[in-house]
Protein backbone atom coordinates (compact mmCIF):
# COMPACT_ATOMS: atom_id res chain seq x y z
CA UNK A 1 17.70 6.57 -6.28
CA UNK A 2 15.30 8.17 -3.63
CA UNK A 3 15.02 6.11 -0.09
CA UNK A 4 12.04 4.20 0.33
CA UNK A 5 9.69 4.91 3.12
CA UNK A 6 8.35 2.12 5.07
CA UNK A 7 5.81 1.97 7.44
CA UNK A 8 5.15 -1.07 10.09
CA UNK A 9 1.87 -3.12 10.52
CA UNK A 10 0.85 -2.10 13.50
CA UNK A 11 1.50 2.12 12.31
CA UNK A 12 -0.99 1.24 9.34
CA UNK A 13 -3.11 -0.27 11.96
CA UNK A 14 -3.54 2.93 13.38
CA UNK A 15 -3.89 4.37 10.26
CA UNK A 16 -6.74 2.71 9.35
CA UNK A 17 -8.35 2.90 12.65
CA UNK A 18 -7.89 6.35 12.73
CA UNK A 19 -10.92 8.90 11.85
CA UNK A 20 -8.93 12.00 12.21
CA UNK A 21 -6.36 11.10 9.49
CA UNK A 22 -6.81 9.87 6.04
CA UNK A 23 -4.45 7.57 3.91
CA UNK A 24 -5.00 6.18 0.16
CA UNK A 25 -4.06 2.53 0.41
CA UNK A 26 -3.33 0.57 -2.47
CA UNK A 27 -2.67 -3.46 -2.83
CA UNK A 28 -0.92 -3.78 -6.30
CA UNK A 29 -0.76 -7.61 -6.17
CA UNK A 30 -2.26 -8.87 -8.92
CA UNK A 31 -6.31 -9.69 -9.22
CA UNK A 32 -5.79 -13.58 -8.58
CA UNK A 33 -3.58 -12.79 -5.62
CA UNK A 34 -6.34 -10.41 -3.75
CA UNK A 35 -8.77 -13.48 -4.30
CA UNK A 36 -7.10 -14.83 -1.15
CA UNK A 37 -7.63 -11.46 1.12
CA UNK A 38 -6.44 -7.92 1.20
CA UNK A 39 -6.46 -5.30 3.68
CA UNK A 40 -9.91 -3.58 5.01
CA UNK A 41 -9.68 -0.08 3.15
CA UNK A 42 -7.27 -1.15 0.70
CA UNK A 43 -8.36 -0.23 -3.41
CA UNK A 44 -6.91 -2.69 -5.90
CA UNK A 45 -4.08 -0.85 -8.31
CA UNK A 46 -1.97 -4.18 -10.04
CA UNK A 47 1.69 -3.23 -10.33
CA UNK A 48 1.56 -2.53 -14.05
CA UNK A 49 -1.36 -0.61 -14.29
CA UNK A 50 0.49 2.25 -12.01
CA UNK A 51 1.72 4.19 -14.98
CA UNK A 52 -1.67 4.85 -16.53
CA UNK A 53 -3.40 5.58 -12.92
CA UNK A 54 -0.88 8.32 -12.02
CA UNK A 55 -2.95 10.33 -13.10
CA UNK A 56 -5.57 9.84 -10.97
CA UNK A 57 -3.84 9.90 -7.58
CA UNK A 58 -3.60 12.63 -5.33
CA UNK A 59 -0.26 13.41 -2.95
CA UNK A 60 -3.09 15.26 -0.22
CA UNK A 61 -2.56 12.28 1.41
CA UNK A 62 -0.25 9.48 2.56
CA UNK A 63 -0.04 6.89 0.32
CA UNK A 64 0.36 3.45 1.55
CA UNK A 65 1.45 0.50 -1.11
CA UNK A 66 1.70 -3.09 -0.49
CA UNK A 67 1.84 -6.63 -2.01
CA UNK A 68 2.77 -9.95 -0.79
CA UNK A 69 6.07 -9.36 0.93
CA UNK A 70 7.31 -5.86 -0.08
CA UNK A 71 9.20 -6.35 -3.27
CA UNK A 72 6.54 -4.88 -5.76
CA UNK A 73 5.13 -2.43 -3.35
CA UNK A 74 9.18 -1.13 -3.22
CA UNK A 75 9.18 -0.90 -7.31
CA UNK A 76 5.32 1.12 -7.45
CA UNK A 77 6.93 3.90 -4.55
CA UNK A 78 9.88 4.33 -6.42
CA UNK A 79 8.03 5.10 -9.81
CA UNK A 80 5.50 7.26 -8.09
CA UNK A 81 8.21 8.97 -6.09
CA UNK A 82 10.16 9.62 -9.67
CA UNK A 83 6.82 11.15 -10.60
CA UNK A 84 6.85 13.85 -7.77
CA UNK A 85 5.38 11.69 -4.92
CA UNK A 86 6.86 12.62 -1.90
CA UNK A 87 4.30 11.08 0.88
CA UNK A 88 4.57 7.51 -0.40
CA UNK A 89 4.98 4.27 1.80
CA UNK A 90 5.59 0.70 1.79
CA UNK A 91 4.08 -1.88 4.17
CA UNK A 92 6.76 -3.30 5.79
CA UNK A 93 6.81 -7.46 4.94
CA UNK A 94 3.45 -6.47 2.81
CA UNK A 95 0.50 -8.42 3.03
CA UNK A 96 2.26 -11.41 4.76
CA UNK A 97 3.41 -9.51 7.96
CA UNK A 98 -0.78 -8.07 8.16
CA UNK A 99 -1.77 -12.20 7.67
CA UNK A 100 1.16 -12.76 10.80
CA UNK A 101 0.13 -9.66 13.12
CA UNK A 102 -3.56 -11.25 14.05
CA UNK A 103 -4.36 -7.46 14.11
CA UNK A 104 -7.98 -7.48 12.08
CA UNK A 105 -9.32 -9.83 10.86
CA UNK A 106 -9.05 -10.50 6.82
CA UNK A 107 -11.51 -8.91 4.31
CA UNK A 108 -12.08 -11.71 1.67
C-alpha cells in the first residue's frame, strides 16, 4: 500500500497564498458537512463521487485532499494514487486543524 503524503496547515497556507504556485484543492466531506465552512480555494468532490471524477483531474499539479479530521481525505489519496497519482496530499488533522490554526478566516 503506497505511503500517504501529508502536508501541514500552515504549508497549505502558503500554498494558497502563493501566486507563483498552483494546487487543486479538494474538500470531499460531504455537502451537509461544507454547510458549516470549507477552505478559501477549496472545490467540493464528496468521497464517493471520486471514482467517476478521475477523470477529470489533472496530476500538473499538487493535489491537496481534506475532510474533517483526515480519515476520508487518507482513503480518496490512496484511490487516486492506485490510479497513477503521484503528487497527491492530505491535510494534516483536515478541516479541524484549519478551524484550530486561526490562520484565515472561514469561507461560509
Amino acid at each position: 500500500m503506497p505511503v500517504v503524503n501529508e502536508i501541514e496547515v500552515t504549508e497549505l497556507h502558503e500554498l494558497i497564498n502563493n501566486t507563483q504556485k498552483r494546487i487543486e484543492l479538494y474538500d470531499v466531506r460531504s455537502t451537509h458537512e461544507i454547510s458549516n465552512g470549507t477552505i478559501p480555494e477549496a472545490q467540493h468532490m464528496p468521497l464517493h463521487t471520486i471514482p467517476s471524477k478521475v477523470i477529470d483531474l489533472t496530476d500538473k499539479y499538487p493535489i491537496v485532499l481534506y475532510c474533517y479530521m483526515g480519515a476520508r481525505s487518507v482513503q480518496a489519496c490512496r484511490y487516486l494514487q492506485n490510479a497513477g497519482f503521484e503528487n497527491v496530499f492530505t491535510l494534516r488533522g483536515g478541516f479541524q486543524a484549519w478551524q484550530s490554526s486561526g490562520l484565515l478566516d472561514l469561507d461560509v
